[in-house]
N, C-alpha and C. Protein backbone atom coordinates (compact mmCIF):
# COMPACT_ATOMS: atom_id res chain seq x y z
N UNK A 1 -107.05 -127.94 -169.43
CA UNK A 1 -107.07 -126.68 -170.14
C UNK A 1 -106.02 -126.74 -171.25
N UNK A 2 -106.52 -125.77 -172.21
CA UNK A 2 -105.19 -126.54 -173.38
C UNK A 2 -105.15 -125.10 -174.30
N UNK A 3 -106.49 -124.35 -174.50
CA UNK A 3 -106.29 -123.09 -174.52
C UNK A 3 -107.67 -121.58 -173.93
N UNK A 4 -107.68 -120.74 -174.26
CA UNK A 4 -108.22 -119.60 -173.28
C UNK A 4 -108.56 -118.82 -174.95
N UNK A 5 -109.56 -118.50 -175.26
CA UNK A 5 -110.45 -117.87 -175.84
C UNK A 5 -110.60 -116.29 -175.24
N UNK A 6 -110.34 -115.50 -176.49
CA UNK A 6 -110.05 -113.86 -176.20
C UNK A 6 -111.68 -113.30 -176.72
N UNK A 7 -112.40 -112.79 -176.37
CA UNK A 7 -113.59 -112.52 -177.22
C UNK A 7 -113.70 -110.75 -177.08
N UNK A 8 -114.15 -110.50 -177.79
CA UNK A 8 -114.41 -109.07 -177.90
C UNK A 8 -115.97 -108.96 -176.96
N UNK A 9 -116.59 -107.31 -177.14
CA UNK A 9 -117.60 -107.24 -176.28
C UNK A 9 -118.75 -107.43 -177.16
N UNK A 10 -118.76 -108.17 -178.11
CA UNK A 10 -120.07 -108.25 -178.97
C UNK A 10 -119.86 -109.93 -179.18
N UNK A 11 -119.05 -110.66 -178.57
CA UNK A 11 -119.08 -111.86 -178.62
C UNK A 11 -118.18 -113.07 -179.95
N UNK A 12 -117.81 -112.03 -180.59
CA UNK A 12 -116.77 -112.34 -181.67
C UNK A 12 -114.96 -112.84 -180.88
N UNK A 13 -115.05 -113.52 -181.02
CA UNK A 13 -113.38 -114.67 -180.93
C UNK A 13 -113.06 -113.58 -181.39
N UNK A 14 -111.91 -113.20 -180.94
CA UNK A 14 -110.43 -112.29 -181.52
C UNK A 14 -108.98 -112.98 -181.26
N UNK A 15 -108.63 -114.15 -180.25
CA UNK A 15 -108.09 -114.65 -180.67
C UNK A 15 -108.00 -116.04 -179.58
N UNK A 16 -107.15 -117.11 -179.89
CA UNK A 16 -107.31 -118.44 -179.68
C UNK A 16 -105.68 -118.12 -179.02
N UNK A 17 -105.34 -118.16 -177.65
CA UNK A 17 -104.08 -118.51 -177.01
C UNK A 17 -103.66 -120.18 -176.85
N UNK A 18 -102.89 -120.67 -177.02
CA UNK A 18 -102.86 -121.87 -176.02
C UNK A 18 -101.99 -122.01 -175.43
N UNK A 19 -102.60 -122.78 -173.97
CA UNK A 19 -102.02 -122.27 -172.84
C UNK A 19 -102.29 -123.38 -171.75
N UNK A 20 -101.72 -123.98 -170.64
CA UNK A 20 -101.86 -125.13 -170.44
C UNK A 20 -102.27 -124.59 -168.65
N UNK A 21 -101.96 -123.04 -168.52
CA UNK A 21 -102.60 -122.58 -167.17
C UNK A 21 -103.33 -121.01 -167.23
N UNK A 22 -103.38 -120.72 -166.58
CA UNK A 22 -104.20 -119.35 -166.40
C UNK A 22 -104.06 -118.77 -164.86
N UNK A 23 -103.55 -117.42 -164.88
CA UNK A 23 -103.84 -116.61 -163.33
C UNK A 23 -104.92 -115.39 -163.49
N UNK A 24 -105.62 -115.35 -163.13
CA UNK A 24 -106.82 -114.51 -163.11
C UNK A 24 -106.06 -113.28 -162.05
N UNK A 25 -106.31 -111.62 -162.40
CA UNK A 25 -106.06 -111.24 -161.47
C UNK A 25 -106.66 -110.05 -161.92
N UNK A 26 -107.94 -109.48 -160.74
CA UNK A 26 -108.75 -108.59 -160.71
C UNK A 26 -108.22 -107.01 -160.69
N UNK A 27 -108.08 -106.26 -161.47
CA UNK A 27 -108.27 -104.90 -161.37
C UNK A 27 -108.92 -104.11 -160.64
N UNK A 28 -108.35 -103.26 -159.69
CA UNK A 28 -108.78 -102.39 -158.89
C UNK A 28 -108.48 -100.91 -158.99
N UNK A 29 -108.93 -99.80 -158.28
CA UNK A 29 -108.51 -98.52 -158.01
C UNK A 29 -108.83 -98.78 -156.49
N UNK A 30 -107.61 -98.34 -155.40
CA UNK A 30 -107.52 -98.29 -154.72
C UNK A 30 -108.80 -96.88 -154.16
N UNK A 31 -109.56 -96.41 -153.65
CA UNK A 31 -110.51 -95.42 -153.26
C UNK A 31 -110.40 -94.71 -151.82
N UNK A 32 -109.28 -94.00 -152.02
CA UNK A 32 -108.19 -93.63 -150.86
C UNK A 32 -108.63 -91.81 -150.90
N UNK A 33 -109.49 -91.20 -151.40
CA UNK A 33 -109.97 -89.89 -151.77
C UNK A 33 -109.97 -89.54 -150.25
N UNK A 34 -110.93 -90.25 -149.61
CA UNK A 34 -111.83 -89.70 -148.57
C UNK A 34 -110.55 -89.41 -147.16
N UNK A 35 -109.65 -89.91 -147.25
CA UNK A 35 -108.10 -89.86 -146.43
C UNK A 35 -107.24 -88.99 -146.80
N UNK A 36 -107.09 -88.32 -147.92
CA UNK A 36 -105.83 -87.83 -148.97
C UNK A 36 -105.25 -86.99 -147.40
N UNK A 37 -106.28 -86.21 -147.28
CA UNK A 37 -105.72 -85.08 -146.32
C UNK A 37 -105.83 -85.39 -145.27
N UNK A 38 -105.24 -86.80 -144.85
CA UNK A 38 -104.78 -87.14 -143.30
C UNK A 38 -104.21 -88.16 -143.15
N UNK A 39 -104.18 -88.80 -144.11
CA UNK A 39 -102.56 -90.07 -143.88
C UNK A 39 -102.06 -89.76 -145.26
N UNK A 40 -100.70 -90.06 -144.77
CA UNK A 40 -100.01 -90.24 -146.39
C UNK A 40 -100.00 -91.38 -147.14
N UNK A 41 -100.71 -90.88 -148.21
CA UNK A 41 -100.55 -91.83 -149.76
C UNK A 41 -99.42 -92.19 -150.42
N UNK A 42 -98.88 -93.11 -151.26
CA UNK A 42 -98.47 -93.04 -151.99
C UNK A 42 -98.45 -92.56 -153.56
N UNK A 43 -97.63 -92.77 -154.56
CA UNK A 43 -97.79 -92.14 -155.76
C UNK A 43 -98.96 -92.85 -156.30
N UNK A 44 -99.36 -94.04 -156.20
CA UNK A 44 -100.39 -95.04 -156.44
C UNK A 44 -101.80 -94.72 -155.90
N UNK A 45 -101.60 -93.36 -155.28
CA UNK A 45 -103.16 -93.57 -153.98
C UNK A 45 -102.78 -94.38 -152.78
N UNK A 46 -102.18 -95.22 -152.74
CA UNK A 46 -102.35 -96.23 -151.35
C UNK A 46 -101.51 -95.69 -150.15
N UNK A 47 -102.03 -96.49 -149.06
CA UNK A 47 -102.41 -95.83 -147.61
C UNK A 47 -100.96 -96.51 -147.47
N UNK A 48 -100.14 -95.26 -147.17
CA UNK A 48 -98.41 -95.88 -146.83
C UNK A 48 -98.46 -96.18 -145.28
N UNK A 49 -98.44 -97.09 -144.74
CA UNK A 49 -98.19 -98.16 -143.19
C UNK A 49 -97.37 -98.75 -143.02
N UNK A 50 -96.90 -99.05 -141.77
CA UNK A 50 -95.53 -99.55 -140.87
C UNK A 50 -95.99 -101.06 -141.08
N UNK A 51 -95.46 -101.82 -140.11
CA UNK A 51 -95.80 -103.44 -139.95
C UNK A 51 -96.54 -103.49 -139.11
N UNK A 52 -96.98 -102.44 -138.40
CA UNK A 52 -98.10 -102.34 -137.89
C UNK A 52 -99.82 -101.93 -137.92
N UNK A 53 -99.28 -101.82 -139.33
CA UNK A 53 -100.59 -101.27 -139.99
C UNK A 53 -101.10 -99.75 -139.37
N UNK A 54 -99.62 -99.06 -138.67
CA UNK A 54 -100.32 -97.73 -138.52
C UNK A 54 -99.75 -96.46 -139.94
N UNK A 55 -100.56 -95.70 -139.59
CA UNK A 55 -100.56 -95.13 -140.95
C UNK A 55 -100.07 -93.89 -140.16
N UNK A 56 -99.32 -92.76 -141.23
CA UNK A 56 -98.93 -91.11 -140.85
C UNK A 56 -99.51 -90.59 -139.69
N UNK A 57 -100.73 -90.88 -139.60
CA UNK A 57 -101.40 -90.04 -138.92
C UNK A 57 -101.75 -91.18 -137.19
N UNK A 58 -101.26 -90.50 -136.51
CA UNK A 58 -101.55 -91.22 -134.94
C UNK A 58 -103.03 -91.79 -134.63
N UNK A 59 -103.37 -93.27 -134.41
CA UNK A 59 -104.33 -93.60 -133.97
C UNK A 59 -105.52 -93.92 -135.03
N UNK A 60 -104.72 -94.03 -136.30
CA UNK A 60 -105.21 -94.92 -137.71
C UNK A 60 -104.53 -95.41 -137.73
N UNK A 61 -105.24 -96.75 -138.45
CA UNK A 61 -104.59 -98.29 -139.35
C UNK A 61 -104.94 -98.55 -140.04
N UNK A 62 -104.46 -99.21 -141.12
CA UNK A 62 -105.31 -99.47 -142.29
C UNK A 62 -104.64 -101.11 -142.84
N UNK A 63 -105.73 -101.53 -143.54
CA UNK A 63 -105.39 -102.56 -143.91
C UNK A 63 -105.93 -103.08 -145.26
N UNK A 64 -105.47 -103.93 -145.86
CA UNK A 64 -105.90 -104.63 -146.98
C UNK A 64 -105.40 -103.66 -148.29
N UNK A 65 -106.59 -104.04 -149.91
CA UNK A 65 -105.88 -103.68 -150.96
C UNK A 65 -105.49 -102.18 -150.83
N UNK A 66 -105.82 -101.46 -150.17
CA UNK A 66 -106.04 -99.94 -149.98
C UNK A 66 -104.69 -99.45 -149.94
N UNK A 67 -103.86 -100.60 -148.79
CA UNK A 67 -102.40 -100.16 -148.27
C UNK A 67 -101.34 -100.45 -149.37
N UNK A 68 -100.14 -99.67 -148.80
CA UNK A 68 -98.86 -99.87 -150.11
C UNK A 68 -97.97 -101.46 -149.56
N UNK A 69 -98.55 -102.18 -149.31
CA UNK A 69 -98.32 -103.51 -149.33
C UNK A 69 -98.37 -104.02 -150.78
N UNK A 70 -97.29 -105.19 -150.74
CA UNK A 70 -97.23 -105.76 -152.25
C UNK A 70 -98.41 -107.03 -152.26
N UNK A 71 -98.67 -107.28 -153.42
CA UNK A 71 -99.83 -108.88 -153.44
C UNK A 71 -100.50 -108.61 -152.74
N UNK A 72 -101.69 -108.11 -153.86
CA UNK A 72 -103.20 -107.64 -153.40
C UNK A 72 -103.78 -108.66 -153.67
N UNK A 73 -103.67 -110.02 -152.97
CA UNK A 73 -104.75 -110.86 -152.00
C UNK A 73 -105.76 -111.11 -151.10
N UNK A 74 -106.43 -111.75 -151.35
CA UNK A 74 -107.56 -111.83 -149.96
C UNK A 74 -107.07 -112.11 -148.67
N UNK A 75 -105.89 -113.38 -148.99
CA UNK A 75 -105.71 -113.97 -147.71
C UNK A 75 -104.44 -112.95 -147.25
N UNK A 76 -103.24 -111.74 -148.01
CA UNK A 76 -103.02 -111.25 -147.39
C UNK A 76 -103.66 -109.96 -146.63
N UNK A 77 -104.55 -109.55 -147.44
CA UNK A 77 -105.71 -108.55 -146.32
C UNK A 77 -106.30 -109.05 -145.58
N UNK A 78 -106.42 -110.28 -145.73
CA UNK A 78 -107.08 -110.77 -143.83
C UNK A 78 -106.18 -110.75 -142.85
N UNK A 79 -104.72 -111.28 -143.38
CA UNK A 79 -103.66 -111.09 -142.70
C UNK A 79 -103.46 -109.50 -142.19
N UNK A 80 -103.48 -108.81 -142.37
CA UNK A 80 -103.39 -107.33 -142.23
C UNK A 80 -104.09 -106.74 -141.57
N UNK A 81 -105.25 -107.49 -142.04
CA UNK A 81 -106.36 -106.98 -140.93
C UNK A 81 -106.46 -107.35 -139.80
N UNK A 82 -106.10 -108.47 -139.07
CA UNK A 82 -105.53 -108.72 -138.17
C UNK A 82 -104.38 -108.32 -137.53
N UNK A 83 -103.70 -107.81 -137.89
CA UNK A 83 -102.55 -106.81 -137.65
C UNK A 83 -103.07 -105.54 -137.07
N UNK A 84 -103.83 -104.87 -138.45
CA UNK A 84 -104.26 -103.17 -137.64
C UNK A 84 -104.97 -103.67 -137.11
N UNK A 85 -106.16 -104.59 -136.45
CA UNK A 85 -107.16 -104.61 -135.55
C UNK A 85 -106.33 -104.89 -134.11
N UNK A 86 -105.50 -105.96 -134.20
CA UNK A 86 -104.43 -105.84 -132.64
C UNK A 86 -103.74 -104.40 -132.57
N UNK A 87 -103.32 -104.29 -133.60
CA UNK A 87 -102.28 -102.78 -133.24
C UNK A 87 -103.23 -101.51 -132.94
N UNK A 88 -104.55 -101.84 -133.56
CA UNK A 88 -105.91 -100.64 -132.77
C UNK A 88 -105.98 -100.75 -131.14
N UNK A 89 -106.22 -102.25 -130.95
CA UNK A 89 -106.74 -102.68 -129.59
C UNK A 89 -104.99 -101.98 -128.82
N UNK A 90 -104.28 -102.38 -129.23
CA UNK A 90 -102.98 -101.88 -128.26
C UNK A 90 -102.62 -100.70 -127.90
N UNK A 91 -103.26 -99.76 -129.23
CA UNK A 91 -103.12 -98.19 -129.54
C UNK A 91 -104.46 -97.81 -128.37
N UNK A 92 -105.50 -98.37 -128.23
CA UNK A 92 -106.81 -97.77 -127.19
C UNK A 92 -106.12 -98.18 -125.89
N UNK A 93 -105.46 -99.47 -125.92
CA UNK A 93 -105.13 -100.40 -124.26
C UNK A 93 -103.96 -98.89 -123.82
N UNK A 94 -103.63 -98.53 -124.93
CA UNK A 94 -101.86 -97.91 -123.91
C UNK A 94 -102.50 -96.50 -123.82
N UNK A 95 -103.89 -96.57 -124.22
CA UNK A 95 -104.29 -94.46 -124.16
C UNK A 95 -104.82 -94.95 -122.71
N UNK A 96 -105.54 -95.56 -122.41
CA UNK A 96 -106.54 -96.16 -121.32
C UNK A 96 -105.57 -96.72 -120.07
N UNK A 97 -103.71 -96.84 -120.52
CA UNK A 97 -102.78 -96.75 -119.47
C UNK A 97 -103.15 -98.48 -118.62
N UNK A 98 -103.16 -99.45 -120.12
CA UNK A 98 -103.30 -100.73 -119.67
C UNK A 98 -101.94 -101.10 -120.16
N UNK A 99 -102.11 -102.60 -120.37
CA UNK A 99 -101.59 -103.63 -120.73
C UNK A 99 -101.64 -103.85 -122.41
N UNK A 100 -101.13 -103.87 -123.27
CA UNK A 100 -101.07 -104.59 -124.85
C UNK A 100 -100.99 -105.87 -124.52
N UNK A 101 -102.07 -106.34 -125.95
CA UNK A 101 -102.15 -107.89 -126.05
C UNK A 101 -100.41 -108.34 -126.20
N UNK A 102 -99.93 -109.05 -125.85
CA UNK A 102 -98.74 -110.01 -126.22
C UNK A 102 -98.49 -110.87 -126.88
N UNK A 103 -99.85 -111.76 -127.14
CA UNK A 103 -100.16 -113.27 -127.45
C UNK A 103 -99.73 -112.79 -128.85
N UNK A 104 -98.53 -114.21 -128.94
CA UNK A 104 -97.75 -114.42 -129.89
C UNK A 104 -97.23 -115.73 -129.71
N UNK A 105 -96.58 -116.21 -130.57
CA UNK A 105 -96.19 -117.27 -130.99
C UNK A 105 -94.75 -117.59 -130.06
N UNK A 106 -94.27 -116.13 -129.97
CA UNK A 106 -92.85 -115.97 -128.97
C UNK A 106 -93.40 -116.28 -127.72
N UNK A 107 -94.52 -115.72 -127.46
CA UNK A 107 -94.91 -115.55 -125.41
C UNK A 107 -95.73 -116.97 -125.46
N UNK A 108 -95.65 -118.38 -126.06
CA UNK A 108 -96.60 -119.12 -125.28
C UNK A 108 -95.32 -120.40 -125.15
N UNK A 109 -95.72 -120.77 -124.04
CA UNK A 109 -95.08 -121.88 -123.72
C UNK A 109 -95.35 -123.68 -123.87
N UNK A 110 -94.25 -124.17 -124.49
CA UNK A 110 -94.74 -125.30 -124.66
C UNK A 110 -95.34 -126.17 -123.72
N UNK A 111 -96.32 -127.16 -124.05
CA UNK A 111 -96.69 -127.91 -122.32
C UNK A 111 -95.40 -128.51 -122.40
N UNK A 112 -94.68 -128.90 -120.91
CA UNK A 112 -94.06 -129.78 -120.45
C UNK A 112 -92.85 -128.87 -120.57
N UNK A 113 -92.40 -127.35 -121.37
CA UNK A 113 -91.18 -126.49 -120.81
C UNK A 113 -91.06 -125.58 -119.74
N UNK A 114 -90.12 -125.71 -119.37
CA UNK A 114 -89.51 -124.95 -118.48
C UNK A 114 -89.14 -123.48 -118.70
């Protein structure tokens, strides 16, 4: 790559950068309407959550670009989403007067330790 071509919407060059990389990064509106009046937003629209992906309101989670998490990524909303989906399952396990998942990286034991 050596440079990146600016074009207008009728197909006319407007201008010639050169540039030896490029980061692409998609524009969004977060679409947080349908919640306003039951978790708290931020000034941005987005769904303000703990590290648990629970949100203001008891027994929601939310996850991905929606939330006030920084680096709106794919791979960190999968990450996240995995987060509120355990912290759901733990939030139903402790109403239902069970056990929460544990499985973590802390609770497994190496083969061959003590």
């Amino acid at each position: 790559m050596n440079s990146i071509s600016l074009r207008k919407q009728n197909g006319e060059i407007a201008e010639e950068i050169e540039t030896n990389a490029i980061f692409v990064e998609m524009g969004y509106i977060a679409k947080t309407d349908f919640v306003k009046d039951i978790v708290k937003l931020n000034a941005d629209k987005e769904i303000v959550v703990d590290k648990y992906c629970a949100t203001s309101a008891e027994g929601i989670f939310a996850a991905g670009d929606v939330t006030d998490v920084p680096y709106k990524q794919a791979v960190i909303s999968a990450g996240q989403g995995s987060t509120a989906a355990l912290s759901a399952y733990n939030y139903i396990q402790k109403l239902r007067g069970k056990p929460a998942s544990k499985t973590d990286w802390k609770s497994v034991n190496p083969v061959g330790a003590k």
